[in-house]
C-alpha atoms as a PDB file:
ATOM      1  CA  UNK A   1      27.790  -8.495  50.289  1.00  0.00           C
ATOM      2  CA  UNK A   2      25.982  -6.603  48.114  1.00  0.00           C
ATOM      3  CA  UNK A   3      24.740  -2.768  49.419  1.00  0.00           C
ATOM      4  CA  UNK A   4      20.680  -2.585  50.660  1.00  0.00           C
ATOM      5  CA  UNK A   5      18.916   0.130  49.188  1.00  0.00           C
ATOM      6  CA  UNK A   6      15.763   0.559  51.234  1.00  0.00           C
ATOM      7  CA  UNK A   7      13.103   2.982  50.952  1.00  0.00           C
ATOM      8  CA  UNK A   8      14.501   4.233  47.311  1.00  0.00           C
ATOM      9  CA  UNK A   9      11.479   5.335  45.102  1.00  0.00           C
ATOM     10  CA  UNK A  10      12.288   3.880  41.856  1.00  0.00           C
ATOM     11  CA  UNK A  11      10.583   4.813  38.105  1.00  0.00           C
ATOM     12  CA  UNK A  12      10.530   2.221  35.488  1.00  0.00           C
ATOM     13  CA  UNK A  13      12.169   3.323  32.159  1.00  0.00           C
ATOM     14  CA  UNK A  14       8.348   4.217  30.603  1.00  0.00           C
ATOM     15  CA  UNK A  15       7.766   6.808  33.857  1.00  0.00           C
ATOM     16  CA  UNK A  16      11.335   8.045  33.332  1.00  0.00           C
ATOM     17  CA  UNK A  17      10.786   8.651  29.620  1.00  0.00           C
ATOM     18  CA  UNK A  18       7.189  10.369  30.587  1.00  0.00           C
ATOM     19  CA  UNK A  19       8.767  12.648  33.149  1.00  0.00           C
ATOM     20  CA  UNK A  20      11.442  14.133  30.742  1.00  0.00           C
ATOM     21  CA  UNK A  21       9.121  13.964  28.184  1.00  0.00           C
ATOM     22  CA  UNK A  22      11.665  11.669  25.520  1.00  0.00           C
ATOM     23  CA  UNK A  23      11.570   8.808  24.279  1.00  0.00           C
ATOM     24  CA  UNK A  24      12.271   4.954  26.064  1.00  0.00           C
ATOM     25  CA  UNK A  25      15.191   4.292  23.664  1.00  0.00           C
ATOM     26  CA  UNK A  26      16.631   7.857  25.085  1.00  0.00           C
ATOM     27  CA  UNK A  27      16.811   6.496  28.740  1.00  0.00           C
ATOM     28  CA  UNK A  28      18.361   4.148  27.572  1.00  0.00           C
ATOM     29  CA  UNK A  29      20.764   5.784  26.071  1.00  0.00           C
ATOM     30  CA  UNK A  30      21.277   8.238  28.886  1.00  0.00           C
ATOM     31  CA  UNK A  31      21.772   4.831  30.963  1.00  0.00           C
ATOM     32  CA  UNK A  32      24.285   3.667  28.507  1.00  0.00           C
ATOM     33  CA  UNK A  33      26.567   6.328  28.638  1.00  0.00           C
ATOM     34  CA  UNK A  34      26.266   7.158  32.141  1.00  0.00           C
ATOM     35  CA  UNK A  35      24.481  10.102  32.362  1.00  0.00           C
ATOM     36  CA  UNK A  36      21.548   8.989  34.332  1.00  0.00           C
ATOM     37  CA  UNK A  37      21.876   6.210  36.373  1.00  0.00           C
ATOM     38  CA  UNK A  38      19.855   2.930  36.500  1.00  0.00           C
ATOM     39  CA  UNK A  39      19.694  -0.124  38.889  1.00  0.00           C
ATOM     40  CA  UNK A  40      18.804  -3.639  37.327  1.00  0.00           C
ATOM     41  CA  UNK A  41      16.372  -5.155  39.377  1.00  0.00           C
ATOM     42  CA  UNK A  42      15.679  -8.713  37.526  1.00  0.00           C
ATOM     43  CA  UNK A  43      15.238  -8.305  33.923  1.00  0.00           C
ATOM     44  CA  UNK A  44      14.385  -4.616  34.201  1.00  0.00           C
ATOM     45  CA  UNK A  45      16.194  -1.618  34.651  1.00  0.00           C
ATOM     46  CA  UNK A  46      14.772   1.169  37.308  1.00  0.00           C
ATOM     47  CA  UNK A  47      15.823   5.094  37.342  1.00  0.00           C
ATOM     48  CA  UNK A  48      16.107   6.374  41.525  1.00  0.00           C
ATOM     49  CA  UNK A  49      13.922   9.263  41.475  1.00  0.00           C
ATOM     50  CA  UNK A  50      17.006  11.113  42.950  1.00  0.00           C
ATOM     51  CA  UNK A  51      18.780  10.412  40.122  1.00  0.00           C
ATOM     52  CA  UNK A  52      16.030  11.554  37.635  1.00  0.00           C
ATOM     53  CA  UNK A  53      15.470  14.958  39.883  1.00  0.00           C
ATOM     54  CA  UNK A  54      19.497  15.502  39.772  1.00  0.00           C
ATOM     55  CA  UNK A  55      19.142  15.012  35.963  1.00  0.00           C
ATOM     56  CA  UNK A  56      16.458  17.572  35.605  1.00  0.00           C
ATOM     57  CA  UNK A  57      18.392  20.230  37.900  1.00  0.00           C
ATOM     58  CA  UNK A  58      21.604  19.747  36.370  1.00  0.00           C
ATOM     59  CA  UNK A  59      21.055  18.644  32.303  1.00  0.00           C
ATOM     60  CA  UNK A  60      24.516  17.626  30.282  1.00  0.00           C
ATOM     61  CA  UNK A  61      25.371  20.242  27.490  1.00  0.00           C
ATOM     62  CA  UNK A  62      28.102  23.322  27.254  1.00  0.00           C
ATOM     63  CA  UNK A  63      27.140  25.861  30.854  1.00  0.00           C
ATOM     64  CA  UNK A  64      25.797  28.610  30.662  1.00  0.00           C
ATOM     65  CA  UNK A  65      28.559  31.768  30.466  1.00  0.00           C
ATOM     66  CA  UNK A  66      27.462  35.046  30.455  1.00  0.00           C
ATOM     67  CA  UNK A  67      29.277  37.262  27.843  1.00  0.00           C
ATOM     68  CA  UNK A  68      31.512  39.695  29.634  1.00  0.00           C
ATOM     69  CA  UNK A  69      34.775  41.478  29.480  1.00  0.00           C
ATOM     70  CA  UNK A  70      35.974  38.472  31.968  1.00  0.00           C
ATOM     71  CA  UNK A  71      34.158  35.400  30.198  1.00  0.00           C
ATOM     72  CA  UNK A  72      37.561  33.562  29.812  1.00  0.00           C
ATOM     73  CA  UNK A  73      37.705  33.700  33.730  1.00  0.00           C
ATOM     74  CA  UNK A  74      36.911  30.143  35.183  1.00  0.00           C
ATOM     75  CA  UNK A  75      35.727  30.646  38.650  1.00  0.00           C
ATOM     76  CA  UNK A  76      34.085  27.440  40.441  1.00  0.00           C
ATOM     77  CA  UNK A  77      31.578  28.883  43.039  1.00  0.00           C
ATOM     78  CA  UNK A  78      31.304  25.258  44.879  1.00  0.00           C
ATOM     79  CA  UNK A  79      28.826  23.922  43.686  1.00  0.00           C
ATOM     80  CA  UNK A  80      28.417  20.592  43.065  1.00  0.00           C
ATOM     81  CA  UNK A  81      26.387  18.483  40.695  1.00  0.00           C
ATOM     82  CA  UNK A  82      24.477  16.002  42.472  1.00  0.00           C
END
């Protein structure tokens, strides 16, 4: 059996690209290599507006590091992406 999403507010990849202000061909991308995901719903794909949100709060890229005399220090304050 297959899970049941219910109640999950889904964007099509045109409102997805018009919320983070790119292109269509960049969801797409982000879909393809897994940064954002996407749920296939016929012949379409859909972004969870969860997912999108999560995207926005967290983007990919090198994090933020203050310089400082201990900026070689990892420390993980538990936090956890989304």
């Amino acid at each position: 059996m297959e899970p049941r999403m219910e109640n999950v507010d889904l964007l099509s990849i045109s409102q997805a690209a018009q919320r983070l202000q790119i292109s269509r061909q960049r969801v797409h991308q982000l879909v393809a290599n897994g940064q954002l995901r996407a749920i296939k719903l016929g012949r379409y794909l859909y972004i969870p507006v969860s997912d999108l949100e999560c995207y926005l709060a967290h983007p990919p890229g090198k994090p933020y590091a203050p310089r400082s005399s201990d900026a070689g220090n990892s420390i993980d304050n538990g936090q956890e992406r989304c």
